[in-house]
PDB file of N, CA and C in Angstrom:
ATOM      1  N   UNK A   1    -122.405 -53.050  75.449  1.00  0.00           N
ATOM      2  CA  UNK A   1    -121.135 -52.367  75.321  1.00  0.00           C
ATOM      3  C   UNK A   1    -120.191 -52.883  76.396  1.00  0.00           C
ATOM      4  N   UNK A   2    -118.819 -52.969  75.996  1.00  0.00           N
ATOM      5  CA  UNK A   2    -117.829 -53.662  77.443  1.00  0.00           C
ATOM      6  C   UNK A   2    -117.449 -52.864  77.603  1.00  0.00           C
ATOM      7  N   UNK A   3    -117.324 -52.986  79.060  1.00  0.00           N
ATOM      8  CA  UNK A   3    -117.023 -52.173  80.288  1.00  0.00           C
ATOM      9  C   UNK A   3    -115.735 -51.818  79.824  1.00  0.00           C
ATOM     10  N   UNK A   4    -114.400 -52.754  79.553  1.00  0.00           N
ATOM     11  CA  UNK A   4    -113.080 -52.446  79.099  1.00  0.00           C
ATOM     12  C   UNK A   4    -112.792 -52.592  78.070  1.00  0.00           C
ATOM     13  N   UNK A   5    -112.358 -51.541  77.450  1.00  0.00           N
ATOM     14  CA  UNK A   5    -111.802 -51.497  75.710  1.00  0.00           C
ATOM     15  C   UNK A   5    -110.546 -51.010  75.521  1.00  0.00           C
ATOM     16  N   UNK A   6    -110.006 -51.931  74.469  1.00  0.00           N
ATOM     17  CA  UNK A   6    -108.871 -50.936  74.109  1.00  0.00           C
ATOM     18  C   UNK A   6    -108.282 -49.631  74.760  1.00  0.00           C
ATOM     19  N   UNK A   7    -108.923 -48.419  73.858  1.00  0.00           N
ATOM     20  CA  UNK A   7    -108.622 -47.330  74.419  1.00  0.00           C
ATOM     21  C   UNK A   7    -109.938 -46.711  75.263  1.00  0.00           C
ATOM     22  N   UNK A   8    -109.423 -45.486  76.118  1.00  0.00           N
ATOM     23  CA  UNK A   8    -110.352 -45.334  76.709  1.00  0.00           C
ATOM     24  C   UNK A   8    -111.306 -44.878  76.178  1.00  0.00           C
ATOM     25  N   UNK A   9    -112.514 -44.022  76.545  1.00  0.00           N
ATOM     26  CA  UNK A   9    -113.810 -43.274  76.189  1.00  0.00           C
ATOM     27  C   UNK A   9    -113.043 -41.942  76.338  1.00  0.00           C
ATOM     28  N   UNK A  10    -112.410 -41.534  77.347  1.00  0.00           N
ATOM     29  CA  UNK A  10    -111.487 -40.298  77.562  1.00  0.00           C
ATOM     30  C   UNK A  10    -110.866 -39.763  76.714  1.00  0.00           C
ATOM     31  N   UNK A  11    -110.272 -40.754  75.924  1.00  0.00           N
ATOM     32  CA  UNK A  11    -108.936 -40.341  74.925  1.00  0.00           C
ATOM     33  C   UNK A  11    -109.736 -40.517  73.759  1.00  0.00           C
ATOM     34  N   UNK A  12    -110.895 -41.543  73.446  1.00  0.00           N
ATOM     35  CA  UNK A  12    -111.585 -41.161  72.443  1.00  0.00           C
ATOM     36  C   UNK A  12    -113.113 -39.575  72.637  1.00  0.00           C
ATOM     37  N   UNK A  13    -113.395 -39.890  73.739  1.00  0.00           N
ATOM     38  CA  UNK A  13    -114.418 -38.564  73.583  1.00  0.00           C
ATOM     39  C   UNK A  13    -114.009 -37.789  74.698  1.00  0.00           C
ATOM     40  N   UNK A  14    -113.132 -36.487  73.847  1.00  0.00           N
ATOM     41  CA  UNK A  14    -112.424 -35.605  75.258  1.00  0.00           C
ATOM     42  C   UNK A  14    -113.482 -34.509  75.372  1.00  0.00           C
ATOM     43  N   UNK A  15    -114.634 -34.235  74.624  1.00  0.00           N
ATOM     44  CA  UNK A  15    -115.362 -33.532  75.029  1.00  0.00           C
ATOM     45  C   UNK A  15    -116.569 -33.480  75.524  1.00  0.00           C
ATOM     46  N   UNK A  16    -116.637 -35.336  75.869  1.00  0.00           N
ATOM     47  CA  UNK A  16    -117.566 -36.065  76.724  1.00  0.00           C
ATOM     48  C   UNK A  16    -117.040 -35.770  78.019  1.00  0.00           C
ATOM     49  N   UNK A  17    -116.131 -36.136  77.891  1.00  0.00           N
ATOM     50  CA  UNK A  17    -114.574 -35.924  79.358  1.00  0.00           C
ATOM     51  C   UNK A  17    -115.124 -34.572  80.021  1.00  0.00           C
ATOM     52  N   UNK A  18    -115.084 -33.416  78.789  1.00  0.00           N
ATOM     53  CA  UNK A  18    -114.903 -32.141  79.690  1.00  0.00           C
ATOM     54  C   UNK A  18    -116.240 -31.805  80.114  1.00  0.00           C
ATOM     55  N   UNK A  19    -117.771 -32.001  79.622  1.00  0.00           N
ATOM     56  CA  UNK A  19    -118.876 -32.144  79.911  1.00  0.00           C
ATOM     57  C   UNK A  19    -118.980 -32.503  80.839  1.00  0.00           C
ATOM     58  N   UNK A  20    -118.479 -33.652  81.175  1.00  0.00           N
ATOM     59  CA  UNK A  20    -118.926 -34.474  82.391  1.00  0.00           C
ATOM     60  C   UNK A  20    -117.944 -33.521  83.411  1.00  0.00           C
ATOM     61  N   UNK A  21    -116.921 -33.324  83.199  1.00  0.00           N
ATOM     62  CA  UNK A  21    -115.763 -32.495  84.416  1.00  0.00           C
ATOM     63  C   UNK A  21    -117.160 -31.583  84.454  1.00  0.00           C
ATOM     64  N   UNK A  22    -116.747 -30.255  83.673  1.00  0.00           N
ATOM     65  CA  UNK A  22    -117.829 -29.430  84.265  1.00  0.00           C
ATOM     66  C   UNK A  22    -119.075 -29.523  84.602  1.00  0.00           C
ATOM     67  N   UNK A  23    -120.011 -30.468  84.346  1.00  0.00           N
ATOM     68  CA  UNK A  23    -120.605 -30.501  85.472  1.00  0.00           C
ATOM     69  C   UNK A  23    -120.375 -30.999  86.689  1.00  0.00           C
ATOM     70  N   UNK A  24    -119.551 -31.440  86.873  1.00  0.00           N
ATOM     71  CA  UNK A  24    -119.207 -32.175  88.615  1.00  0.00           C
ATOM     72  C   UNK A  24    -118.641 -31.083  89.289  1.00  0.00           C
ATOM     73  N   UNK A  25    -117.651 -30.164  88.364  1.00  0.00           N
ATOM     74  CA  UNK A  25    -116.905 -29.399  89.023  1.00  0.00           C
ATOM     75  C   UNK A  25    -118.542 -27.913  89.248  1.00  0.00           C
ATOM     76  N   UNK A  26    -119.159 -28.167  88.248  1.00  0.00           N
ATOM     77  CA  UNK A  26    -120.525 -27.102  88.733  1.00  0.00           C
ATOM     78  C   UNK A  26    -121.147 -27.503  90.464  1.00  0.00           C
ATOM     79  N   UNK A  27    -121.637 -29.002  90.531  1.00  0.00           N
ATOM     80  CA  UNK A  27    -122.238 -29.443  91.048  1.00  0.00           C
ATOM     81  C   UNK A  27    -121.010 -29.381  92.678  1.00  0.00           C
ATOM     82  N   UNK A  28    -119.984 -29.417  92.121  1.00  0.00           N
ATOM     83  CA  UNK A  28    -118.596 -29.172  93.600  1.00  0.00           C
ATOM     84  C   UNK A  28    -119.297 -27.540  94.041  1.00  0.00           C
ATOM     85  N   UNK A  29    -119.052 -26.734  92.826  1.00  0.00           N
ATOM     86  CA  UNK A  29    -119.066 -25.111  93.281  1.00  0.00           C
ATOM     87  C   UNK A  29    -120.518 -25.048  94.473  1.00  0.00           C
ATOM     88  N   UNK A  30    -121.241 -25.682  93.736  1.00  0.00           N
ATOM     89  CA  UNK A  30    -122.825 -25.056  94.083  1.00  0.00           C
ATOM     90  C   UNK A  30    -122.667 -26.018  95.707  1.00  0.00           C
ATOM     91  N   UNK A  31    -122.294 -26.781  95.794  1.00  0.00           N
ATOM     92  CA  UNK A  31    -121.783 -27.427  97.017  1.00  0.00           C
ATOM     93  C   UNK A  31    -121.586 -26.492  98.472  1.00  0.00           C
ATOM     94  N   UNK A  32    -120.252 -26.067  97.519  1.00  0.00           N
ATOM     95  CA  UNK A  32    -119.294 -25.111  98.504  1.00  0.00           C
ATOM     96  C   UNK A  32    -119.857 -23.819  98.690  1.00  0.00           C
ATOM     97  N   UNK A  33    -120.630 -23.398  97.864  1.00  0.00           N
ATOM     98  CA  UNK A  33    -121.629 -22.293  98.044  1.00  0.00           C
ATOM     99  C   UNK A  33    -122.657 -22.093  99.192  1.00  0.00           C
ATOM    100  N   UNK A  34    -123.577 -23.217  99.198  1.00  0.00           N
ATOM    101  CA  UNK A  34    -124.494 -23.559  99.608  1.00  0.00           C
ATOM    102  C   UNK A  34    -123.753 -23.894 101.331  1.00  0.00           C
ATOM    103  N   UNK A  35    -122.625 -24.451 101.529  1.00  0.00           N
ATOM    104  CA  UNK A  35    -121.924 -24.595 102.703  1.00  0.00           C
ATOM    105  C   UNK A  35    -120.423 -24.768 102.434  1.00  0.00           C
ATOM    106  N   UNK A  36    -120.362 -23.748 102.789  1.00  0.00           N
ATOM    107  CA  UNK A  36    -118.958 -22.914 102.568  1.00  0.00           C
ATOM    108  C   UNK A  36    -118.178 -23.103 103.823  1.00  0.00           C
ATOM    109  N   UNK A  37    -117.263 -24.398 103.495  1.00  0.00           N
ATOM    110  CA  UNK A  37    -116.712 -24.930 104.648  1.00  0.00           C
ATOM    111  C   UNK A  37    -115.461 -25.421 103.412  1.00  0.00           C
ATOM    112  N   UNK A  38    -114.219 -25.209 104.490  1.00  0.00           N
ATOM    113  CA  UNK A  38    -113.142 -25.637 103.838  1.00  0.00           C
ATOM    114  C   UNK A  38    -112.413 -26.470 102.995  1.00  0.00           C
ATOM    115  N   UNK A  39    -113.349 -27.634 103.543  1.00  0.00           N
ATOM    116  CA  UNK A  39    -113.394 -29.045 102.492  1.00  0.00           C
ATOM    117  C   UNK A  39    -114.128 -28.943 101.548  1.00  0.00           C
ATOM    118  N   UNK A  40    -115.237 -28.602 101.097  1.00  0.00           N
ATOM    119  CA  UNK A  40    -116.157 -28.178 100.425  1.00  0.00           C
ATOM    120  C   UNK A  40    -115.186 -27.370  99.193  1.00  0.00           C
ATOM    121  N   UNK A  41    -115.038 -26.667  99.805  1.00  0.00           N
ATOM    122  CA  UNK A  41    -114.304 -25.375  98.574  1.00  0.00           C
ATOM    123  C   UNK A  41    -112.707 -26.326  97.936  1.00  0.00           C
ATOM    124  N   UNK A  42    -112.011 -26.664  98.900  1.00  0.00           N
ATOM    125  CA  UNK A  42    -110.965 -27.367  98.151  1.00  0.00           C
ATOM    126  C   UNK A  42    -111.340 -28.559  97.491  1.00  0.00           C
ATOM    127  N   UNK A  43    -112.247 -29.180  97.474  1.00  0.00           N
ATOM    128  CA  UNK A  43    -112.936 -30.338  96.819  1.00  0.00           C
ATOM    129  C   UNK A  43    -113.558 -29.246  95.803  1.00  0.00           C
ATOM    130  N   UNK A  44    -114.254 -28.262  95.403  1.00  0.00           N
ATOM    131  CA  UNK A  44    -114.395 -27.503  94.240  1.00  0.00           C
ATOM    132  C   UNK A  44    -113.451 -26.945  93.454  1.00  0.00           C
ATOM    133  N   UNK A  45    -112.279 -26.691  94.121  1.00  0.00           N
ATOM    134  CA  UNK A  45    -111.120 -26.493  93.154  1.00  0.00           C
ATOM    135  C   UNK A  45    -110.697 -27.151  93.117  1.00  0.00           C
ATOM    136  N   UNK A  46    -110.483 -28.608  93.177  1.00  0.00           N
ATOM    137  CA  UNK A  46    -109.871 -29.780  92.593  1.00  0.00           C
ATOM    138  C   UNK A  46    -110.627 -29.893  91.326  1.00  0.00           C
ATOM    139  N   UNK A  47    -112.235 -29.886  91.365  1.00  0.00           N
ATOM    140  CA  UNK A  47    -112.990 -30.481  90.195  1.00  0.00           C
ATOM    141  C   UNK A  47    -112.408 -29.392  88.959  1.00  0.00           C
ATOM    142  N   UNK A  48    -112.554 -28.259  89.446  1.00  0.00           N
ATOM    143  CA  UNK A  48    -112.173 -27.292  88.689  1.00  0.00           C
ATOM    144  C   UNK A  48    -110.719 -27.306  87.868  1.00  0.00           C
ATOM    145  N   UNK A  49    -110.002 -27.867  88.307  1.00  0.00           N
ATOM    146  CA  UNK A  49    -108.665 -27.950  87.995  1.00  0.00           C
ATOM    147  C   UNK A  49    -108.652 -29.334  87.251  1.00  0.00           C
ATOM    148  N   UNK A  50    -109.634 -30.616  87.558  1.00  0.00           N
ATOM    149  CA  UNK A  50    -109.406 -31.601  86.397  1.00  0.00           C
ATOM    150  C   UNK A  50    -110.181 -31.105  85.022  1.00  0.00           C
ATOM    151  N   UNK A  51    -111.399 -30.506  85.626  1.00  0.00           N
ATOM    152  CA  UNK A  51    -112.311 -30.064  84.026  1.00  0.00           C
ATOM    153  C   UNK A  51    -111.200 -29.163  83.442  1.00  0.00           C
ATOM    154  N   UNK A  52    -110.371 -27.830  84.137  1.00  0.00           N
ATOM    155  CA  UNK A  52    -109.405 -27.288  83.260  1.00  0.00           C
ATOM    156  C   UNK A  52    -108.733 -27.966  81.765  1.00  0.00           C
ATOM    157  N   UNK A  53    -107.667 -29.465  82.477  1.00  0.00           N
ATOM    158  CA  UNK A  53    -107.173 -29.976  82.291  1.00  0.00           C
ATOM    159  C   UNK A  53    -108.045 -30.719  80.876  1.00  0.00           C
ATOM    160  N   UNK A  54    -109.257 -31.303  80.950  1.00  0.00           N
ATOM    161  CA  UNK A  54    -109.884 -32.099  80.431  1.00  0.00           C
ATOM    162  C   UNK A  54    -110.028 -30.909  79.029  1.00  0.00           C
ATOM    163  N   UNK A  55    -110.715 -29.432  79.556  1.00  0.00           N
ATOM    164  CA  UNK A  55    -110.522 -28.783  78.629  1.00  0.00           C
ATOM    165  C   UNK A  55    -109.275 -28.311  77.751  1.00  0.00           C
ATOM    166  N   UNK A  56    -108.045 -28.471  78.127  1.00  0.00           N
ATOM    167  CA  UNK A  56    -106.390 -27.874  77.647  1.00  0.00           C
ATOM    168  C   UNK A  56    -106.829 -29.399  76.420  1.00  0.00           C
ATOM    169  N   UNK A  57    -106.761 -30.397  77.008  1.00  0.00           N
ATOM    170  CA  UNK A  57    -107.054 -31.657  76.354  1.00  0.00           C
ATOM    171  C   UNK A  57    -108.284 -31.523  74.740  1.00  0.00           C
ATOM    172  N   UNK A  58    -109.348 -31.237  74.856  1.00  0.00           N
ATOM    173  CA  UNK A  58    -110.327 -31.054  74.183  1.00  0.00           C
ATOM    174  C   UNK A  58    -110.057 -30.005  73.148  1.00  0.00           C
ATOM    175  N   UNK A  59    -109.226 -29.158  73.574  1.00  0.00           N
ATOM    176  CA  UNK A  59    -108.498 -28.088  72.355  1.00  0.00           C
ATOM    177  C   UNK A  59    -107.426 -28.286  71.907  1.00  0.00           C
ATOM    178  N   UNK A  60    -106.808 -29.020  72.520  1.00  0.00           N
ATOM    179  CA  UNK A  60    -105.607 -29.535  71.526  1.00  0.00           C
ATOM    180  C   UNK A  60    -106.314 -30.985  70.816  1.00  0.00           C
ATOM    181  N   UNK A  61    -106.949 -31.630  71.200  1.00  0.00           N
ATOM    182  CA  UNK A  61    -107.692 -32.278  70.005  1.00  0.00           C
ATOM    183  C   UNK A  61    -108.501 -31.885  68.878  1.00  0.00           C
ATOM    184  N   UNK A  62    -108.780 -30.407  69.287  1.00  0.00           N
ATOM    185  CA  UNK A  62    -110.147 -30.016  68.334  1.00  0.00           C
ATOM    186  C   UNK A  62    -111.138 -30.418  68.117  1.00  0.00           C
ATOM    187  N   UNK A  63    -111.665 -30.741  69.227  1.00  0.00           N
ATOM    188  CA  UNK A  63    -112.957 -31.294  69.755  1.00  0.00           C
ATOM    189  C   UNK A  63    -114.294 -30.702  69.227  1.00  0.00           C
ATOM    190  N   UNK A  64    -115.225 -30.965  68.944  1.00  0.00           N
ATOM    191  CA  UNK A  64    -116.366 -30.400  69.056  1.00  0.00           C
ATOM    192  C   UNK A  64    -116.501 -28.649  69.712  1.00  0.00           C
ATOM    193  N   UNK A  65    -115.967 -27.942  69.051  1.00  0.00           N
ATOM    194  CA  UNK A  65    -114.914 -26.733  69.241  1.00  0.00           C
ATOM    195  C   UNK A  65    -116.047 -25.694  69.724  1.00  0.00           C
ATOM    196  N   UNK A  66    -117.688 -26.254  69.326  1.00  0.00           N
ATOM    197  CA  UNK A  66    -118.629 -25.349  69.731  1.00  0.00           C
ATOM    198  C   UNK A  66    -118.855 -25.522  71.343  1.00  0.00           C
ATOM    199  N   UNK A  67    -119.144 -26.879  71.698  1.00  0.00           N
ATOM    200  CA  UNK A  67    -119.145 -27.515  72.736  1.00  0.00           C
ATOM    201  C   UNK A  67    -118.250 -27.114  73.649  1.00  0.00           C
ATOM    202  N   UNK A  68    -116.916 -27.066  73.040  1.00  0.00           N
ATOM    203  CA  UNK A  68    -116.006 -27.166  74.412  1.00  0.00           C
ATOM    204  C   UNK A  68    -115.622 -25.293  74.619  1.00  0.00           C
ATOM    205  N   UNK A  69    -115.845 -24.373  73.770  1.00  0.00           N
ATOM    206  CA  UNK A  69    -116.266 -23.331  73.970  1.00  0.00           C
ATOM    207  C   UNK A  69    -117.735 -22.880  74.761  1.00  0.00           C
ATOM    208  N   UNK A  70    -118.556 -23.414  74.551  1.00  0.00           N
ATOM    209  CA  UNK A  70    -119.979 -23.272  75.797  1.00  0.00           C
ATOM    210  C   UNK A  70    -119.351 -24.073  77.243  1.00  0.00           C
ATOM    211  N   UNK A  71    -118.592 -25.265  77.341  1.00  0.00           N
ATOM    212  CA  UNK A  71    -118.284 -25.879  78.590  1.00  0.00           C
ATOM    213  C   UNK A  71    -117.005 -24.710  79.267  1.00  0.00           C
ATOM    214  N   UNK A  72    -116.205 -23.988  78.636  1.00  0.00           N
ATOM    215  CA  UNK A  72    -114.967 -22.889  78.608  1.00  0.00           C
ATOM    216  C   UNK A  72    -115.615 -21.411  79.418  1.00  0.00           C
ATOM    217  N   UNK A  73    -116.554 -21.558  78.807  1.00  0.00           N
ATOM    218  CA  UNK A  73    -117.342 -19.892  79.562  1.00  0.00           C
ATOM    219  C   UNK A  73    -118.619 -20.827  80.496  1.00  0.00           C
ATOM    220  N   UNK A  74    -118.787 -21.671  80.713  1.00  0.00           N
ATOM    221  CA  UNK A  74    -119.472 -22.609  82.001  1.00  0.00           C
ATOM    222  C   UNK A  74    -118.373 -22.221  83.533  1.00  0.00           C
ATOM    223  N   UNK A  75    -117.374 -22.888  82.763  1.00  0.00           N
ATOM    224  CA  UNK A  75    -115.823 -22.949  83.628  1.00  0.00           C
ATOM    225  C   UNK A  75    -115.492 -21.779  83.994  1.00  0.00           C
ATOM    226  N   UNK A  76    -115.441 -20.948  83.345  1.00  0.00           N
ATOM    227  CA  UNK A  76    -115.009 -19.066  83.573  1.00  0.00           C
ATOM    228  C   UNK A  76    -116.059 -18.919  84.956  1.00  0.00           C
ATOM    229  N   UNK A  77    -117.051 -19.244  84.761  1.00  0.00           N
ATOM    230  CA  UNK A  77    -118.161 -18.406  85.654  1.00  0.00           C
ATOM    231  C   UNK A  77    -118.224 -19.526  86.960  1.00  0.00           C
ATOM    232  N   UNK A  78    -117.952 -20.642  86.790  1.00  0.00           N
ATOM    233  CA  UNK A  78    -117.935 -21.694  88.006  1.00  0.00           C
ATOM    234  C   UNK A  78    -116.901 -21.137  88.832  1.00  0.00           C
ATOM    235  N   UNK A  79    -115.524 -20.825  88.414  1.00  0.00           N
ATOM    236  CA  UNK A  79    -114.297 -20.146  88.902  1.00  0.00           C
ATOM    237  C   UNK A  79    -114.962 -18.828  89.846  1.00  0.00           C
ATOM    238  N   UNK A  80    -116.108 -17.945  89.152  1.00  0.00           N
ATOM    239  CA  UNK A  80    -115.801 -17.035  90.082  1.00  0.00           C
ATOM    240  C   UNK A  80    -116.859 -16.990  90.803  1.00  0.00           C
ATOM    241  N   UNK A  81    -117.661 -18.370  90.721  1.00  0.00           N
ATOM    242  CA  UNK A  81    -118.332 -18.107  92.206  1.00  0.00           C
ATOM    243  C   UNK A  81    -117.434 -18.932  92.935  1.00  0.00           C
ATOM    244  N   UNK A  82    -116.918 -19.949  92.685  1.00  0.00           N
ATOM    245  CA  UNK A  82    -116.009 -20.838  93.360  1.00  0.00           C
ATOM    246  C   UNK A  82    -115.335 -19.622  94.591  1.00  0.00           C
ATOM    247  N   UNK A  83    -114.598 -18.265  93.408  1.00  0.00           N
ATOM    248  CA  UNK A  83    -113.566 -17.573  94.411  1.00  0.00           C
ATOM    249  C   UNK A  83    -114.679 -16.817  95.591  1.00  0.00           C
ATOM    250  N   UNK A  84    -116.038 -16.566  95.286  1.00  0.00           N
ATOM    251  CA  UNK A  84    -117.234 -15.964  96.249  1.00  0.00           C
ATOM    252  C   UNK A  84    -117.551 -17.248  97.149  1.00  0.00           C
ATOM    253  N   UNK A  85    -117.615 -18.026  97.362  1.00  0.00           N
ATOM    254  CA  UNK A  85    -117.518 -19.116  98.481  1.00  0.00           C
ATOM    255  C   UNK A  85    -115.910 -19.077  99.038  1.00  0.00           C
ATOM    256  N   UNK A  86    -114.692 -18.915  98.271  1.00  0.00           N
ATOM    257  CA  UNK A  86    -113.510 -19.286  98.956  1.00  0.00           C
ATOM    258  C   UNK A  86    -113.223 -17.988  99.667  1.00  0.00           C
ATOM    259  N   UNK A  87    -113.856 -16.695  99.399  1.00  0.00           N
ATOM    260  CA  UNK A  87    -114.315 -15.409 100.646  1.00  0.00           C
ATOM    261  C   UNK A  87    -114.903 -15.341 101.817  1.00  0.00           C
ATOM    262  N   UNK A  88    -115.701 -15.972 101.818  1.00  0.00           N
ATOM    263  CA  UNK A  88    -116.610 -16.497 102.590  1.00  0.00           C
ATOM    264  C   UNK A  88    -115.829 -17.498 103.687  1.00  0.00           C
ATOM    265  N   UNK A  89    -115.386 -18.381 103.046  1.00  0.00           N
ATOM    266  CA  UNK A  89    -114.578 -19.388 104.194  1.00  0.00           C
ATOM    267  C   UNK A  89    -113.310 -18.918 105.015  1.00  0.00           C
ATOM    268  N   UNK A  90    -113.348 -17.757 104.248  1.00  0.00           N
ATOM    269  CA  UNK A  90    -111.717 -17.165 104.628  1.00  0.00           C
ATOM    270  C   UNK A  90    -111.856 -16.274 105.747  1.00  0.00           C
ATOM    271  N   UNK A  91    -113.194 -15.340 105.704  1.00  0.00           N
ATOM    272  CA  UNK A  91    -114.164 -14.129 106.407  1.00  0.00           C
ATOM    273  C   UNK A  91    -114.444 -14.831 107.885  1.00  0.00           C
TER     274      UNK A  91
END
């Protein structure tokens, strides 16, 4: 498979896109959890804010609509431990 094509993998699989966001943006949270230090947590709401994005993307395509609904309530619950570590750093 080549490395560079045409269009991207992104714009063709946006709900590969948002899979992959949420887990990085999981793997950010559990980060900032685990050491709940300032960089940590704003590096988890960055991830959080591209998987958002990746997801706004994946529903206006009509993506694999089961998928990007299980990655949607992944995201809901990453958010609120995200905000239980960004307590913690604040405390």
């Amino acid at each position: 498979m080549a490395k560079h094509s045409d269009t991207s993998w992104k714009k063709d699989h946006p709900s590969t896109l948002l899979s992959n966001s949420v887990q990085k943006a999981d793997r950010a949270v559990k980060q900032a959890m685990s050491h709940p230090e300032e960089i940590a947590v704003e590096h988890a709401f960055n991830s959080i804010s591209h998987a958002k994005n990746a997801l706004s993307n994946a529903e206006h395509r009509n993506e694999h609509m089961d998928t990007v609904e299980q990655n949607k309530d992944q995201l809901e619950l990453i958010r609120h431990q995200l905000a239980e570590a960004d307590e913690i750093v604040k405390e």
